[in-house]
C-alpha atoms as a PDB file:
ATOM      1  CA  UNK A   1      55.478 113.667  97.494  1.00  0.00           C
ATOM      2  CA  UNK A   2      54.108 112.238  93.914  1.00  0.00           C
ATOM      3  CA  UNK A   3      51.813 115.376  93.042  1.00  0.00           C
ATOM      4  CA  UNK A   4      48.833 113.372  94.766  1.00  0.00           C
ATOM      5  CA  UNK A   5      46.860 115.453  96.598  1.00  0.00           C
ATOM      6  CA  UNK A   6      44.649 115.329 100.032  1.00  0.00           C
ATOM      7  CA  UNK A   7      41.087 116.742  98.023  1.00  0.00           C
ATOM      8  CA  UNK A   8      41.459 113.221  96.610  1.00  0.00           C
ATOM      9  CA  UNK A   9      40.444 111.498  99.364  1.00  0.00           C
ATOM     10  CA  UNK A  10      37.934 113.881 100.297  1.00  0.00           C
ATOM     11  CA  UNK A  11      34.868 115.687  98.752  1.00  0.00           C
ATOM     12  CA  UNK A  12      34.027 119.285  98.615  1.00  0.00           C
ATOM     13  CA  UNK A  13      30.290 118.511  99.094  1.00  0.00           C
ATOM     14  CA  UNK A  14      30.800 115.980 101.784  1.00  0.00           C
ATOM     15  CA  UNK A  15      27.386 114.840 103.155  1.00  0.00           C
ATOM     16  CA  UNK A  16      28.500 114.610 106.635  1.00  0.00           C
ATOM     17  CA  UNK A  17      30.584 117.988 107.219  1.00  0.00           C
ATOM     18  CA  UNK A  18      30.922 119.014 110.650  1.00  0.00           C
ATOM     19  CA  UNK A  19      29.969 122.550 111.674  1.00  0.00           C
ATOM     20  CA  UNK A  20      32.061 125.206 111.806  1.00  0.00           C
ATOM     21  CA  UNK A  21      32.854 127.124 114.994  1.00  0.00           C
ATOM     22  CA  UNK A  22      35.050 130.428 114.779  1.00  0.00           C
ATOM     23  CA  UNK A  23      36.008 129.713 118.686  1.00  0.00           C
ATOM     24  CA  UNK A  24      37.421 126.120 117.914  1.00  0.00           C
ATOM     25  CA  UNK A  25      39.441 128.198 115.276  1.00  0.00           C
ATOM     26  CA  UNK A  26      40.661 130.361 117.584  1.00  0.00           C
ATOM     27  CA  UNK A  27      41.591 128.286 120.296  1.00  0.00           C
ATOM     28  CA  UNK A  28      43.413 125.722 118.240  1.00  0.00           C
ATOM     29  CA  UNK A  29      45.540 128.646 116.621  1.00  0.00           C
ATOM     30  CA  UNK A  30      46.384 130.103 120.347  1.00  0.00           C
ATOM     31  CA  UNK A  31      47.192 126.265 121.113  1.00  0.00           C
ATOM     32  CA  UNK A  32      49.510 126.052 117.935  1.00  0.00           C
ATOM     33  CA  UNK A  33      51.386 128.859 118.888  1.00  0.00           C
ATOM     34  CA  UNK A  34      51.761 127.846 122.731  1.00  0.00           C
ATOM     35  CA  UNK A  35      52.637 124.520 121.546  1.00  0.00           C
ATOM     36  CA  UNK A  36      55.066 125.675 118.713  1.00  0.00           C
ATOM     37  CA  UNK A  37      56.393 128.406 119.685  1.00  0.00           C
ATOM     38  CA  UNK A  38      59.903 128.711 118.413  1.00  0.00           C
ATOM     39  CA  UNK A  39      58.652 127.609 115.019  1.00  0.00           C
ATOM     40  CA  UNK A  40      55.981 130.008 114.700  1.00  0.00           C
ATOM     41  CA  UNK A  41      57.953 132.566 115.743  1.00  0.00           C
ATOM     42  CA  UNK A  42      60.952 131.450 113.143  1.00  0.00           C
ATOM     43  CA  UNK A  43      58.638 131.355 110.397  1.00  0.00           C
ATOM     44  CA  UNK A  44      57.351 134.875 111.750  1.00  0.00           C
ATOM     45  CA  UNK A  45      60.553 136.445 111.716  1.00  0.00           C
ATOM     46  CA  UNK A  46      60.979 135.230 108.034  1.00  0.00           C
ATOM     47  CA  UNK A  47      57.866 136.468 106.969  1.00  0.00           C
ATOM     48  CA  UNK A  48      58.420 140.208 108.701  1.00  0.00           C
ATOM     49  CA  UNK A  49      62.033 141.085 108.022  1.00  0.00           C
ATOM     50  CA  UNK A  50      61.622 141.742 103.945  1.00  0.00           C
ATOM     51  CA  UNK A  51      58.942 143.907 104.555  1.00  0.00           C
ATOM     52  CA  UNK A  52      60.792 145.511 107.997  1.00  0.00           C
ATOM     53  CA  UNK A  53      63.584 146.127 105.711  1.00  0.00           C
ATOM     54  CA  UNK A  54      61.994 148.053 103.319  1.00  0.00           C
ATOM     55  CA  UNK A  55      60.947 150.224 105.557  1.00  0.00           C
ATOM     56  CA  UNK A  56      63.901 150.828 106.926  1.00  0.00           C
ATOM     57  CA  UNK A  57      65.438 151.618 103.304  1.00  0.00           C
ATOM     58  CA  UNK A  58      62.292 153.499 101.772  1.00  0.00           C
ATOM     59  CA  UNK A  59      64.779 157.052 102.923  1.00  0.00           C
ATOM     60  CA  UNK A  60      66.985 155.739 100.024  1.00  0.00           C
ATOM     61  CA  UNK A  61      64.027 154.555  97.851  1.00  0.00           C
ATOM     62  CA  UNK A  62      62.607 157.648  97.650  1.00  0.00           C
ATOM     63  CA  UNK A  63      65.628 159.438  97.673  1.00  0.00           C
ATOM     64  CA  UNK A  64      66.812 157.294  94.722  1.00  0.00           C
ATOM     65  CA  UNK A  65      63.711 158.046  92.541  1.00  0.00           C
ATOM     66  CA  UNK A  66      63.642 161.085  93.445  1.00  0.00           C
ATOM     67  CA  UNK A  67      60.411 161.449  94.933  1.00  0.00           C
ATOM     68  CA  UNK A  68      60.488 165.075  96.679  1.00  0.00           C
ATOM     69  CA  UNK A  69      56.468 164.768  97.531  1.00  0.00           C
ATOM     70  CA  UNK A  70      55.790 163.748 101.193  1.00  0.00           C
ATOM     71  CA  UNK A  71      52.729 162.273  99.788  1.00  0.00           C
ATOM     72  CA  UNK A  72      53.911 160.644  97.048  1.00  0.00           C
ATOM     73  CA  UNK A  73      56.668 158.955  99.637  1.00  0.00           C
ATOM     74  CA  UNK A  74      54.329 157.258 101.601  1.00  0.00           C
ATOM     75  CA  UNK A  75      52.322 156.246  99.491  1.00  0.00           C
ATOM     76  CA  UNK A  76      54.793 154.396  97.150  1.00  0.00           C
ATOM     77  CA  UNK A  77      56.346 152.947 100.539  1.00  0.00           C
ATOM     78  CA  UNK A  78      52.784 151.815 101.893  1.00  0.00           C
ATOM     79  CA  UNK A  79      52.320 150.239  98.395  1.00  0.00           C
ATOM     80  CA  UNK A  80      55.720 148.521  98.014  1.00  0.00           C
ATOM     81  CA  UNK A  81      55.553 147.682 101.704  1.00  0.00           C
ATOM     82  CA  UNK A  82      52.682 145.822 101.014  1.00  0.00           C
ATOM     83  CA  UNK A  83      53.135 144.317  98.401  1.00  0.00           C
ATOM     84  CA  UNK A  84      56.063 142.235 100.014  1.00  0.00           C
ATOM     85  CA  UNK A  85      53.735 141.743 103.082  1.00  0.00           C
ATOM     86  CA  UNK A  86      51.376 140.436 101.009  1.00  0.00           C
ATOM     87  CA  UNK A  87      53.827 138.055  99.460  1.00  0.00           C
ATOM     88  CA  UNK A  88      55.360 136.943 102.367  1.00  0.00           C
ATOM     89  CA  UNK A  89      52.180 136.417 104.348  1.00  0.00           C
ATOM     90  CA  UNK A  90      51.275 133.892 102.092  1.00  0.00           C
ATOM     91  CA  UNK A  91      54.566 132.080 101.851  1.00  0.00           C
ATOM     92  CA  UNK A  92      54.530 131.958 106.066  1.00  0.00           C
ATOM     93  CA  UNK A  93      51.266 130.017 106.080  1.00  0.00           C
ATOM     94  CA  UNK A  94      52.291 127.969 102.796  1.00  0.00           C
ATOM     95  CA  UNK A  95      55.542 126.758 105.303  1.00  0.00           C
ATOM     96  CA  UNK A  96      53.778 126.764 108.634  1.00  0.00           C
ATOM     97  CA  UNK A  97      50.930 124.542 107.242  1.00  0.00           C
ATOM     98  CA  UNK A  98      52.826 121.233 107.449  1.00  0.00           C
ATOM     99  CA  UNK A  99      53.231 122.144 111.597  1.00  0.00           C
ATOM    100  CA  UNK A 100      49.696 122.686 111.841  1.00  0.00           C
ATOM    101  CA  UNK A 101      48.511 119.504 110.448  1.00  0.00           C
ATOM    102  CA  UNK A 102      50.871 117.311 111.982  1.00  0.00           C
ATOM    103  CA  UNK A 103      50.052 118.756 115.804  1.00  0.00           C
ATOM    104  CA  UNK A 104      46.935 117.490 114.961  1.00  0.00           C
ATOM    105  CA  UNK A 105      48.359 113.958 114.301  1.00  0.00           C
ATOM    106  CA  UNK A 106      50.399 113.657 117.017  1.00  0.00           C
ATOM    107  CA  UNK A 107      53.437 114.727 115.024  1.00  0.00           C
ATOM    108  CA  UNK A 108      56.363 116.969 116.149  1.00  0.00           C
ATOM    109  CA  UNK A 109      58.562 118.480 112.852  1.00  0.00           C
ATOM    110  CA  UNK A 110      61.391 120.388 113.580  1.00  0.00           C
ATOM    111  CA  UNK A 111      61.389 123.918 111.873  1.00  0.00           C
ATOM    112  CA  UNK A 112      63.771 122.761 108.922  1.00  0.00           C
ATOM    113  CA  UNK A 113      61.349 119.636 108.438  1.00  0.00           C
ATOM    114  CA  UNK A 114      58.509 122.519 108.637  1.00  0.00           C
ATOM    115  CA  UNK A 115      59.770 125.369 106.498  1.00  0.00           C
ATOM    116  CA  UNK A 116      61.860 123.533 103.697  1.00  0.00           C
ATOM    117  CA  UNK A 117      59.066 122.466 101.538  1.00  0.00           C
ATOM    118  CA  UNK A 118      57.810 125.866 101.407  1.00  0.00           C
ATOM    119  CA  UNK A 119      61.460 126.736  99.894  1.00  0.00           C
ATOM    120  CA  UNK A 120      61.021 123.960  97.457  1.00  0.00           C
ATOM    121  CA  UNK A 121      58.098 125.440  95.797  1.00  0.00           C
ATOM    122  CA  UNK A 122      58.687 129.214  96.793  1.00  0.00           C
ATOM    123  CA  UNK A 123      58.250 130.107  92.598  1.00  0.00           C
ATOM    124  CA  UNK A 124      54.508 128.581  92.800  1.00  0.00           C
ATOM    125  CA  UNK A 125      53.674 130.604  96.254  1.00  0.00           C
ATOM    126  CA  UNK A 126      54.789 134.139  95.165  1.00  0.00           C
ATOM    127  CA  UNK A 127      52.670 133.035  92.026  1.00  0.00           C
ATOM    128  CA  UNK A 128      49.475 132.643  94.499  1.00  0.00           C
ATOM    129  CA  UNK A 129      50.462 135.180  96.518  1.00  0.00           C
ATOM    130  CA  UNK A 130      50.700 137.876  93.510  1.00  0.00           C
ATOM    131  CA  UNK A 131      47.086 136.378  91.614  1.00  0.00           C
ATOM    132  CA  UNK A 132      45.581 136.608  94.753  1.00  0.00           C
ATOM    133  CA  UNK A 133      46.167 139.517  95.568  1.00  0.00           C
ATOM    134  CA  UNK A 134      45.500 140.795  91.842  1.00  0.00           C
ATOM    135  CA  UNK A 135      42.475 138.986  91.957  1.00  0.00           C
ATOM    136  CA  UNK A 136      41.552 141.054  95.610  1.00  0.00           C
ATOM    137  CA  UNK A 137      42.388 144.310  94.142  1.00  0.00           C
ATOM    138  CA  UNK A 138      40.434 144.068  91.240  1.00  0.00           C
ATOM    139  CA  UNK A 139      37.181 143.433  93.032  1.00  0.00           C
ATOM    140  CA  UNK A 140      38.043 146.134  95.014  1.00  0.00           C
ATOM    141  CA  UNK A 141      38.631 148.343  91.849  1.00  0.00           C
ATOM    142  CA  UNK A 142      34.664 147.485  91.223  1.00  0.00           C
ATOM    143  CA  UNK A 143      33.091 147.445  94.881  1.00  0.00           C
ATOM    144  CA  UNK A 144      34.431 147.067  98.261  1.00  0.00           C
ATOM    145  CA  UNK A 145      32.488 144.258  98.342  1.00  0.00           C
ATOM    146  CA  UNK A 146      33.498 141.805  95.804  1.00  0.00           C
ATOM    147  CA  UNK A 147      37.095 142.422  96.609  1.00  0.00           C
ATOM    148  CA  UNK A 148      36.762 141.122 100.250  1.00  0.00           C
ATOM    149  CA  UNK A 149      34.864 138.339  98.941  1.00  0.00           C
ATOM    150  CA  UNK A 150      37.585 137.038  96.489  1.00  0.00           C
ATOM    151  CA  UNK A 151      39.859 137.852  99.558  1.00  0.00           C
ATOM    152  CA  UNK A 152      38.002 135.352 101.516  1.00  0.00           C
ATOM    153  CA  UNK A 153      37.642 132.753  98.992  1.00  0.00           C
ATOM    154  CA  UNK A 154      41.369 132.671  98.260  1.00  0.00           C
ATOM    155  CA  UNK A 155      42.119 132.552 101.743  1.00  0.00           C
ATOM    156  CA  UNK A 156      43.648 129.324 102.194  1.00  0.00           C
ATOM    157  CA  UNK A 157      45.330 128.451  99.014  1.00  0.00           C
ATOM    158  CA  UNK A 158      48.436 129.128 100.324  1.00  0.00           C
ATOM    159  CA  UNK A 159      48.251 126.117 102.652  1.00  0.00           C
ATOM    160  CA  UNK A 160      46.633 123.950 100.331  1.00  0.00           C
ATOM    161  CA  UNK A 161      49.657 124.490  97.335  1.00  0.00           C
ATOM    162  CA  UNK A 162      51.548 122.570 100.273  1.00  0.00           C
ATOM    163  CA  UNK A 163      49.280 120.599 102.124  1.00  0.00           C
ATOM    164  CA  UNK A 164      47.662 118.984  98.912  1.00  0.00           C
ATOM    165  CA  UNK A 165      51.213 119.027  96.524  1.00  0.00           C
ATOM    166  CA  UNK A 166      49.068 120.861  93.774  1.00  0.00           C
ATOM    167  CA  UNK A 167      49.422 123.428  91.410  1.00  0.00           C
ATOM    168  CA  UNK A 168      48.900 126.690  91.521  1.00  0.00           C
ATOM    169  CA  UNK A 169      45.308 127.301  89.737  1.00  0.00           C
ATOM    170  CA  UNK A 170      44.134 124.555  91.545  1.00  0.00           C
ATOM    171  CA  UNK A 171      45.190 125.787  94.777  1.00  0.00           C
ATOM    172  CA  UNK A 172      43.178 128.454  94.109  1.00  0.00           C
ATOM    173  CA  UNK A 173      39.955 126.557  93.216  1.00  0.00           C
ATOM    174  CA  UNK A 174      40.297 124.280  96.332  1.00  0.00           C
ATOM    175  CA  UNK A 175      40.559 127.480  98.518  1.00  0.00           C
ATOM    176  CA  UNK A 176      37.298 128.650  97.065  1.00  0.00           C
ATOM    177  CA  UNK A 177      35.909 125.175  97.053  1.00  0.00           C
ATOM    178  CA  UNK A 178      36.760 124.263 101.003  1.00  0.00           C
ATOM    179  CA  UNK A 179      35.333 127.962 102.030  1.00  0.00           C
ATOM    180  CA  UNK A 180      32.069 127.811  99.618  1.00  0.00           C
ATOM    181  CA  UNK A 181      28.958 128.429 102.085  1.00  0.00           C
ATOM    182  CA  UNK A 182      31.279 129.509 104.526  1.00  0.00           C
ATOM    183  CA  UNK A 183      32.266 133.208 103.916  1.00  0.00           C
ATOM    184  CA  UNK A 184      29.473 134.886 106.333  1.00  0.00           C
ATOM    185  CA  UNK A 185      31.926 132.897 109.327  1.00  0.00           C
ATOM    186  CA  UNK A 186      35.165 133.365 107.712  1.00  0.00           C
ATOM    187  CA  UNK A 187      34.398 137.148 107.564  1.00  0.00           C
ATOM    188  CA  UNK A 188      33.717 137.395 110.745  1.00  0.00           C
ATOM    189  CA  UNK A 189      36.918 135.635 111.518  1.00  0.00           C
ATOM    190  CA  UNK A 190      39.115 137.395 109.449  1.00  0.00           C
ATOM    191  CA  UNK A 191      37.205 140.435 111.309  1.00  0.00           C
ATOM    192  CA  UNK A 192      37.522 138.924 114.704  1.00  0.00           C
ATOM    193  CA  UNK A 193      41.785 138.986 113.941  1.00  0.00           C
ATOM    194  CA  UNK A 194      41.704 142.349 112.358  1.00  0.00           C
ATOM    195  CA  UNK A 195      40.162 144.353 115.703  1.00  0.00           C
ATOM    196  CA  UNK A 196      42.738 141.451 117.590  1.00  0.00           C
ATOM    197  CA  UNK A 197      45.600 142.781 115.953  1.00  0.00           C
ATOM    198  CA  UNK A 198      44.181 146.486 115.765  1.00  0.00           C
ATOM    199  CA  UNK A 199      44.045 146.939 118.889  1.00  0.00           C
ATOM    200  CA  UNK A 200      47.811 145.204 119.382  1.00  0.00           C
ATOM    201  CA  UNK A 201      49.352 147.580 117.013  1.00  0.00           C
ATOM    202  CA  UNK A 202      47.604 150.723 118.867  1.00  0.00           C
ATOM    203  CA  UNK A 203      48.163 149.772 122.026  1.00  0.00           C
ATOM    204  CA  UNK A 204      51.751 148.939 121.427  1.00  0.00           C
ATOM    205  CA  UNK A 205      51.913 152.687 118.913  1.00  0.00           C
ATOM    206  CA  UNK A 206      50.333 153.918 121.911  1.00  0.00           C
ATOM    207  CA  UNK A 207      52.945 152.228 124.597  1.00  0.00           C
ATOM    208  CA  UNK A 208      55.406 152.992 121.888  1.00  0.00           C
ATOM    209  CA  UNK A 209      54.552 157.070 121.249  1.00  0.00           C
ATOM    210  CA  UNK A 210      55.699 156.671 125.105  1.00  0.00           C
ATOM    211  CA  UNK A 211      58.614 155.021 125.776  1.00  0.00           C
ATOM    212  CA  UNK A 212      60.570 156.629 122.513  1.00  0.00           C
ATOM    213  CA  UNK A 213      58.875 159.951 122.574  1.00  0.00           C
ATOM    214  CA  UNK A 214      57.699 160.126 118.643  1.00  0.00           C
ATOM    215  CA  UNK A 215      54.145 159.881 117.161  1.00  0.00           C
ATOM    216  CA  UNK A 216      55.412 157.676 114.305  1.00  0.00           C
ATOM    217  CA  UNK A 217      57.658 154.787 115.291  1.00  0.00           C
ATOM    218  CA  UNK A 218      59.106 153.960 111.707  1.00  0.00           C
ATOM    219  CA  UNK A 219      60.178 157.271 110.229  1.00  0.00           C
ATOM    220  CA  UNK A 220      62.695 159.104 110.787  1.00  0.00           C
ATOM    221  CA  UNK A 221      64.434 155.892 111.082  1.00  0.00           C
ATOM    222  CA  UNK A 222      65.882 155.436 114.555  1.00  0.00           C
ATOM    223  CA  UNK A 223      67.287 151.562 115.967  1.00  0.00           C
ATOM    224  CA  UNK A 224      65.160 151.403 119.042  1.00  0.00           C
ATOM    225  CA  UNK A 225      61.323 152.608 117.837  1.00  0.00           C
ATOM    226  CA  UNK A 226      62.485 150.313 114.430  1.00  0.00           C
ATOM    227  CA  UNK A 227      63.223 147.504 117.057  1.00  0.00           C
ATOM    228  CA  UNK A 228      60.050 148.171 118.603  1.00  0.00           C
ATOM    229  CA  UNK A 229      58.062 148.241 115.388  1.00  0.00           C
ATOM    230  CA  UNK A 230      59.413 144.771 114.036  1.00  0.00           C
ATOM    231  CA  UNK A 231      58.541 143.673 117.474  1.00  0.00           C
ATOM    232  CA  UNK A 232      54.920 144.521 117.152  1.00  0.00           C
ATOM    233  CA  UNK A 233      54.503 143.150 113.357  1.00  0.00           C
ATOM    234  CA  UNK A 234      56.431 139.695 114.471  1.00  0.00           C
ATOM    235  CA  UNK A 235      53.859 139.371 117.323  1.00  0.00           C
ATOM    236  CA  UNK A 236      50.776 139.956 114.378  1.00  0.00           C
ATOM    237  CA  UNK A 237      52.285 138.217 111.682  1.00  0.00           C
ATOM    238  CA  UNK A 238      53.254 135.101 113.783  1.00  0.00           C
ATOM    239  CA  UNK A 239      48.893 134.915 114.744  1.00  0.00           C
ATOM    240  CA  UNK A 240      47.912 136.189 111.593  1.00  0.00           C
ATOM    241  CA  UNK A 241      50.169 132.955 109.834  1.00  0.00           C
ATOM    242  CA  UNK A 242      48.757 130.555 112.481  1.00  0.00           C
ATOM    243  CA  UNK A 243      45.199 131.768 111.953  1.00  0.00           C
ATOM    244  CA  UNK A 244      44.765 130.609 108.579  1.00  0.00           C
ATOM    245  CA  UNK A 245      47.067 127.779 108.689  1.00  0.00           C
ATOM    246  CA  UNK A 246      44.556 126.340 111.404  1.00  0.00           C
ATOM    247  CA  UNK A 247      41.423 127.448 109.567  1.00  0.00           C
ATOM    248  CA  UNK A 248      42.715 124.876 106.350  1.00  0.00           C
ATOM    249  CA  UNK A 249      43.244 122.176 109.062  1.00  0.00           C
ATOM    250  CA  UNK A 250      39.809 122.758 110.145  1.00  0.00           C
ATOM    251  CA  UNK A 251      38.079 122.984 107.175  1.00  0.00           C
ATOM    252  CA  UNK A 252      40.134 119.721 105.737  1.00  0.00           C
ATOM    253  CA  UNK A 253      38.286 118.345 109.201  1.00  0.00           C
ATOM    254  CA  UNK A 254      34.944 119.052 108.449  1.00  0.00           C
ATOM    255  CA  UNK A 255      35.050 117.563 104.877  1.00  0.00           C
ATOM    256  CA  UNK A 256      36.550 114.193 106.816  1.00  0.00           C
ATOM    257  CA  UNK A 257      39.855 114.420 106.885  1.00  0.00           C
ATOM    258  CA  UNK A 258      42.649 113.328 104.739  1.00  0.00           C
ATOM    259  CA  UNK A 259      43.569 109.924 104.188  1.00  0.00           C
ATOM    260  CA  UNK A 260      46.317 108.479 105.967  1.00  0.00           C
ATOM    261  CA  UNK A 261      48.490 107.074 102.922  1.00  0.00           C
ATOM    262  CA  UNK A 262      48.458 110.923 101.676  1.00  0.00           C
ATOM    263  CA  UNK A 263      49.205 112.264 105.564  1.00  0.00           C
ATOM    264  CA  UNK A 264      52.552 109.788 105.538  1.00  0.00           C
ATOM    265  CA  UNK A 265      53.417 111.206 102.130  1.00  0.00           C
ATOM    266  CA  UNK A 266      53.458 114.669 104.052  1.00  0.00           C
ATOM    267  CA  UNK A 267      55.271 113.573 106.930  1.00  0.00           C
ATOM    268  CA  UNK A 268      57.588 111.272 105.907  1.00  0.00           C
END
């Protein structure tokens, strides 16, 4: 690609935008994944197994900086934790982005075609990853409010560093430009896959608690509830990725499209 990107052939203000429905959203993620399944699923796996791993090794974390408060534990894990779930979130839709728009042009990439540009430019996604989520938390240092807000806003600039070849401030402002007068609907789609995968991860805590016989299925550490656990985040991760790859598709659609000479650039 020659650093062109797709917002060039399209505007952010576009007269004739279509309307945006959070069920089209859904359906063409569930059809992504159906469709793609062993790619989703690949990129899934990449995105969950840094953060999985952590987990596994926070015993020897904590041991190693000689934490000896429980509290203090958990809380460093559930901060470091996230933090490279946070990262690697965005890098999964930054990689499965190219899939998404090419189902949607009648175009089948196989997962190296799908993940390798994402490796190319993995420096510039950990740098949107980490200034959006600095951005989140300090809205949410102020109010609740303006954090989620900024969380929405920068919700798609992952794709778009890919999808549009840019850089990474300007991924930024074209996440916040293709969701302007949109955030009441992407709210209530971000909420929409929140109780979704809420109510996966407590059923399958629940089914979990079970089977294994322990109220907590990642500490102590034990092969078969860890199993289970990285089972249950793959299965989240691999619709939370999907989601928002399919909501920059959509959004691209309702400001027209992108030109085809960019669209071969990406493909070929």
């Amino acid at each position: 690609m020659n650093g062109e990107t797709l917002a060039e052939g399209t505007s952010d203000t576009a007269p004739d935008e279509k309307p945006f429905e959070i069920g089209r959203v859904l359906a063409d993620t569930f059809a992504l994944i159906g469709e793609r399944s062993l790619t989703v699923l690949g990129i899934a796996l990449i995105v969950t197994v840094p953060s999985q791993l952590l987990k596994a090794a926070m015993p020897l974390v904590v041991a190693t900086w000689h934490i000896t408060s429980d509290r203090t534990g958990f809380f460093t894990g559930a901060i470091l934790v996230g933090i490279v779930a946070g990262l690697m979130s965005v890098f999964g839709q930054a990689a499965l982005v190219r899939a998404a728009l090419a189902q949607r042009e009648g175009i089948r990439l196989g997962f190296l075609e799908t993940l390798s540009p994402a490796l190319a430019r993995l420096p510039a996604i950990l740098a949107v990853a980490l200034l959006g989520m600095l951005a989140t938390v300090i809205g949410l240092l102020f109010v609740v409010v303006p954090g989620v807000l900024v969380s929405m806003m920068l919700y798609v600039s992952g794709p778009v560093l890919i999808a549009e070849d840019t850089g990474v401030i300007n991924a930024l402002r074209r996440s916040r430009a293709l969701t302007r007068n949109l955030l009441g609907s992407i709210f209530l789609l971000m909420l929409a896959a929140g109780l979704g995968n809420g109510a996966v991860a407590l059923l399958g805590g629940w089914l979990g608690e079970i089977f294994f016989q322990t109220d907590d299925l990642d500490y102590p550490f034990s092969v078969g509830p860890f199993l289970y656990s990285s089972l249950l985040d793959l299965l989240i991760a691999a619709f939370s990725t999907t989601l928002v790859c399919t909501l920059y598709a959509v959004l691209l659609e309702r400001q027209g499209g992108a030109r085809q000479d960019h669209l071969h650039r990406i493909f070929e």
